[in-house]
Protein backbone atom coordinates (compact mmCIF):
# COMPACT_ATOMS: atom_id res chain seq x y z
CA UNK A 1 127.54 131.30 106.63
CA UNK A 2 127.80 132.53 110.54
CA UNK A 3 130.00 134.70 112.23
CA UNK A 4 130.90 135.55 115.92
CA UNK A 5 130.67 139.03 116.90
CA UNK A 6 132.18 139.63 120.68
CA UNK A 7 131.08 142.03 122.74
CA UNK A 8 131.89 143.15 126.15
CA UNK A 9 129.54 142.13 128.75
CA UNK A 10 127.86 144.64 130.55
CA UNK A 11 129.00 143.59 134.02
CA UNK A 12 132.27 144.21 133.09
CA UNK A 13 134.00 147.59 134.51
CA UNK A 14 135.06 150.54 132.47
CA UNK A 15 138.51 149.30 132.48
CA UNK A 16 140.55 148.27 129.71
CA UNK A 17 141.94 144.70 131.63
CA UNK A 18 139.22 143.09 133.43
CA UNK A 19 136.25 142.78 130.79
CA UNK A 20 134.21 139.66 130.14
CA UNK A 21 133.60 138.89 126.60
CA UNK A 22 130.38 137.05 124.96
CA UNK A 23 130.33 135.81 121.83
CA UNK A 24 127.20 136.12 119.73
CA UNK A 25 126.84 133.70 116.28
CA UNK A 26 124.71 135.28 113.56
CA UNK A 27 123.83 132.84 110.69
CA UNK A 28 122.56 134.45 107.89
CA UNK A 29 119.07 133.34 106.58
CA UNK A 30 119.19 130.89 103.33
CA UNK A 31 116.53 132.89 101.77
CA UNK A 32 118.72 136.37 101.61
CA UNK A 33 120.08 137.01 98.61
CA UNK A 34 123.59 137.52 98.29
CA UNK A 35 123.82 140.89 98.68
CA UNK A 36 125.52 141.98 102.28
CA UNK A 37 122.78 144.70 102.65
CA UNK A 38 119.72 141.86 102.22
CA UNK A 39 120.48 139.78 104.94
CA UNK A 40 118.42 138.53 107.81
CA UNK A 41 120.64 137.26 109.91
CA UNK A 42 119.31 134.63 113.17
CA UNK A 43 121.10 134.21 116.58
CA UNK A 44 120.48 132.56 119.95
CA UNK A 45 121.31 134.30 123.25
CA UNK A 46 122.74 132.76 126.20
CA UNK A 47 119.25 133.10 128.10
CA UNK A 48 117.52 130.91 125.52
CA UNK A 49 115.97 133.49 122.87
CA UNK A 50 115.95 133.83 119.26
CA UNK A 51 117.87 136.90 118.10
CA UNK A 52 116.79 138.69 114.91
CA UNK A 53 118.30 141.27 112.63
CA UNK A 54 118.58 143.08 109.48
CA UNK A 55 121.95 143.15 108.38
CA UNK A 56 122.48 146.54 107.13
CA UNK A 57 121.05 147.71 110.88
CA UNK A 58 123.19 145.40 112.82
CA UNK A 59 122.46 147.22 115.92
CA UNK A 60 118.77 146.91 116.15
CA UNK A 61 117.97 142.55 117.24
CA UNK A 62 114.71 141.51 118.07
CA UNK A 63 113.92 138.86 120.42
CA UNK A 64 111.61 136.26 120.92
CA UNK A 65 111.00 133.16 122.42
CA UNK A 66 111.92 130.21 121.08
CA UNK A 67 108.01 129.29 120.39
CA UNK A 68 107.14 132.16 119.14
CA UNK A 69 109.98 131.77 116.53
CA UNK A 70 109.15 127.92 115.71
CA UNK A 71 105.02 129.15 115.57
CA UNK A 72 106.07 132.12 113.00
CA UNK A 73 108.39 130.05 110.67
CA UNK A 74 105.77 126.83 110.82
CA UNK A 75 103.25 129.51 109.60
CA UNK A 76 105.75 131.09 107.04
CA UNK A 77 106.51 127.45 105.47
CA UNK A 78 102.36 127.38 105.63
CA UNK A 79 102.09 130.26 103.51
CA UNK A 80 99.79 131.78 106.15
CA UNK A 81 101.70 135.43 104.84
CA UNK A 82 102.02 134.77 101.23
CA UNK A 83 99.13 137.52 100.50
CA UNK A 84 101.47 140.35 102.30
CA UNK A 85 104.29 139.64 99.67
CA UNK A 86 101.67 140.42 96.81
CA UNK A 87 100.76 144.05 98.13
């Protein structure tokens, strides 16, 4: 499931007519659970990076490049971090 959130740009002026909108598409992860508050939720950004959040701190995104993403999720799939999950 994805979702746009707008947002005004930040080169827009103060003023309430002449703002320039982006829209950002978060697609919540397949392996969240149902639950709105245990979400990881994946975006891309109009200068090519991979946007990361948690959805009950929707204001805090991480991003990376688009290597680094494809590198950690290769290494996920791996189970290269299957011993953190059993601490």
């Amino acid at each position: 499931m994805s979702r746009l959130i707008w947002k005004k740009s930040s080169f827009s002026g103060g003023g309430n007519g002449n703002c320039v909108e982006t829209a950002v598409e978060w697609t919540k992860s397949s392996y969240s659970t149902s639950g709105d508050n245990e979400c990881v939720e994946v975006a891309g950004s109009p200068r090519g990076l991979v946007r990361l959040r948690e959805s009950d701190q929707p204001e805090t995104v991480l991003s990376v490049a688009p290597g680094i993403w494809s590198a950690f999720t290769r290494a996920v799939k791996a189970g290269e971090y299957d011993h953190a999950c059993r601490l």
